[in-house]
Protein backbone atom coordinates (compact mmCIF):
# COMPACT_ATOMS: atom_id res chain seq x y z
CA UNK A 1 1.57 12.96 -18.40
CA UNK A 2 -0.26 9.96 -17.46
CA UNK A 3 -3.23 10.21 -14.82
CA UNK A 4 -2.85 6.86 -13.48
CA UNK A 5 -0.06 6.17 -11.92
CA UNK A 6 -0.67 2.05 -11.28
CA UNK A 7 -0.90 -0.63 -14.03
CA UNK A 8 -3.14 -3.59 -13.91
CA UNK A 9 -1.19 -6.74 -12.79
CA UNK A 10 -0.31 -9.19 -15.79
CA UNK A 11 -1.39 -12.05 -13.56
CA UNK A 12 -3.26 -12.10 -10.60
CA UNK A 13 -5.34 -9.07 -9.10
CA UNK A 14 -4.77 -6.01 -7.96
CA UNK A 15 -1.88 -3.09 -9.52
CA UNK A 16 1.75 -2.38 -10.14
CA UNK A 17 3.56 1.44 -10.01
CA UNK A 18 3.85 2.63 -13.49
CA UNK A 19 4.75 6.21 -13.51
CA UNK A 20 7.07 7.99 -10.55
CA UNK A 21 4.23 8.87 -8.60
CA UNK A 22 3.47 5.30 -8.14
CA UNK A 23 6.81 4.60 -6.77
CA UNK A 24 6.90 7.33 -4.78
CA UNK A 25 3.85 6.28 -3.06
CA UNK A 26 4.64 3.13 -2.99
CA UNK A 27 8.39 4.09 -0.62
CA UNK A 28 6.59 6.68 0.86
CA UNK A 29 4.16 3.55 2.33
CA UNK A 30 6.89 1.50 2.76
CA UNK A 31 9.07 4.24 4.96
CA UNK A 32 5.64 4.75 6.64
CA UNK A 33 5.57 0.97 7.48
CA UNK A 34 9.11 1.03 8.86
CA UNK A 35 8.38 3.87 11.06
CA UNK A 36 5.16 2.20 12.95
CA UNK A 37 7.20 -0.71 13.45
CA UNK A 38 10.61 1.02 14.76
CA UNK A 39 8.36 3.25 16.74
CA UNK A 40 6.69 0.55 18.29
CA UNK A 41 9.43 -1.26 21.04
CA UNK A 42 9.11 2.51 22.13
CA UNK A 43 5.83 2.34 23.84
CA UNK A 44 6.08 0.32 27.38
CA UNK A 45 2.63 -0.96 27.83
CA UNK A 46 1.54 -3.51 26.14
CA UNK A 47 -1.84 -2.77 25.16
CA UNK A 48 -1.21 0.43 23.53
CA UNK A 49 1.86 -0.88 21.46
CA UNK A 50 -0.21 -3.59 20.15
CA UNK A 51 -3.27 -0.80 19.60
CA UNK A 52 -0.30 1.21 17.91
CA UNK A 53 0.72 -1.56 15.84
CA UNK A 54 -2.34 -2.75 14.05
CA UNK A 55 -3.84 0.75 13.73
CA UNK A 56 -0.87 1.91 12.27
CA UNK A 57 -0.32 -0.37 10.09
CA UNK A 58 -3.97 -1.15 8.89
CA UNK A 59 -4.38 2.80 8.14
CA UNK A 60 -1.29 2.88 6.21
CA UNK A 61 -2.03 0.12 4.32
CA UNK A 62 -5.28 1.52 3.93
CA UNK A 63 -4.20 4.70 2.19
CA UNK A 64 -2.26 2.84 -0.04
CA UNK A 65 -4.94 0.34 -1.15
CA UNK A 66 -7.28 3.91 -1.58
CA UNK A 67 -4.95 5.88 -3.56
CA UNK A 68 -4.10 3.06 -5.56
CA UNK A 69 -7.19 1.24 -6.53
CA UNK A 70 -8.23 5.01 -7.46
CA UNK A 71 -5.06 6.02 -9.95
CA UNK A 72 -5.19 2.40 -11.64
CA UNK A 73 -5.93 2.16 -15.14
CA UNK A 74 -9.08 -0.18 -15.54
CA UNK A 75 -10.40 -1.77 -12.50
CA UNK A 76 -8.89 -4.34 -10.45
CA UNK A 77 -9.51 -7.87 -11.35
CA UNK A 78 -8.47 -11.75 -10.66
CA UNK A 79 -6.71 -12.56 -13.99
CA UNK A 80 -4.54 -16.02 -14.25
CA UNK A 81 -3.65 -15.90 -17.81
CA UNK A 82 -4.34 -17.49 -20.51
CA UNK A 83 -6.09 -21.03 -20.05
């Protein structure tokens, strides 16, 4: 069983799921994402909906970013090919 469970992009930088795991994370973020956003036209004042909008999604993202850039083979890079 593979240890890393994100790829390094062919083109560009950062990674792409390449075991289960990956993908799992990667819906599990996603679902995540959906949530903060349903939950959101929930909370009547203004200034904590946008509060609970950017904090929720900027830690999510976060975790993603962490947990990825962590089980990536190699190290993230800008690649664009072949020139």
């Amino acid at each position: 069983m593979s240890r890393y469970w994100f790829r390094q992009k062919t083109f560009g930088s950062g990674a792409t799921p390449n075991t289960w795991q990956g993908w799992t994370l990667t819906i599990v973020i996603c679902l995540c994402l959906f949530g903060v956003v349903l939950l959101g036209p929930a909370i009547r004042d203004n200034a904590v909906r946008a509060l609970w909008m950017v904090l929720g999604i900027a830690v999510t993202v976060s975790v993603l970013i962490f947990i990825a850039y962590r089980k990536t083979e190699g190290c993230w890079r800008s690649d664009g090919g072949d020139d």
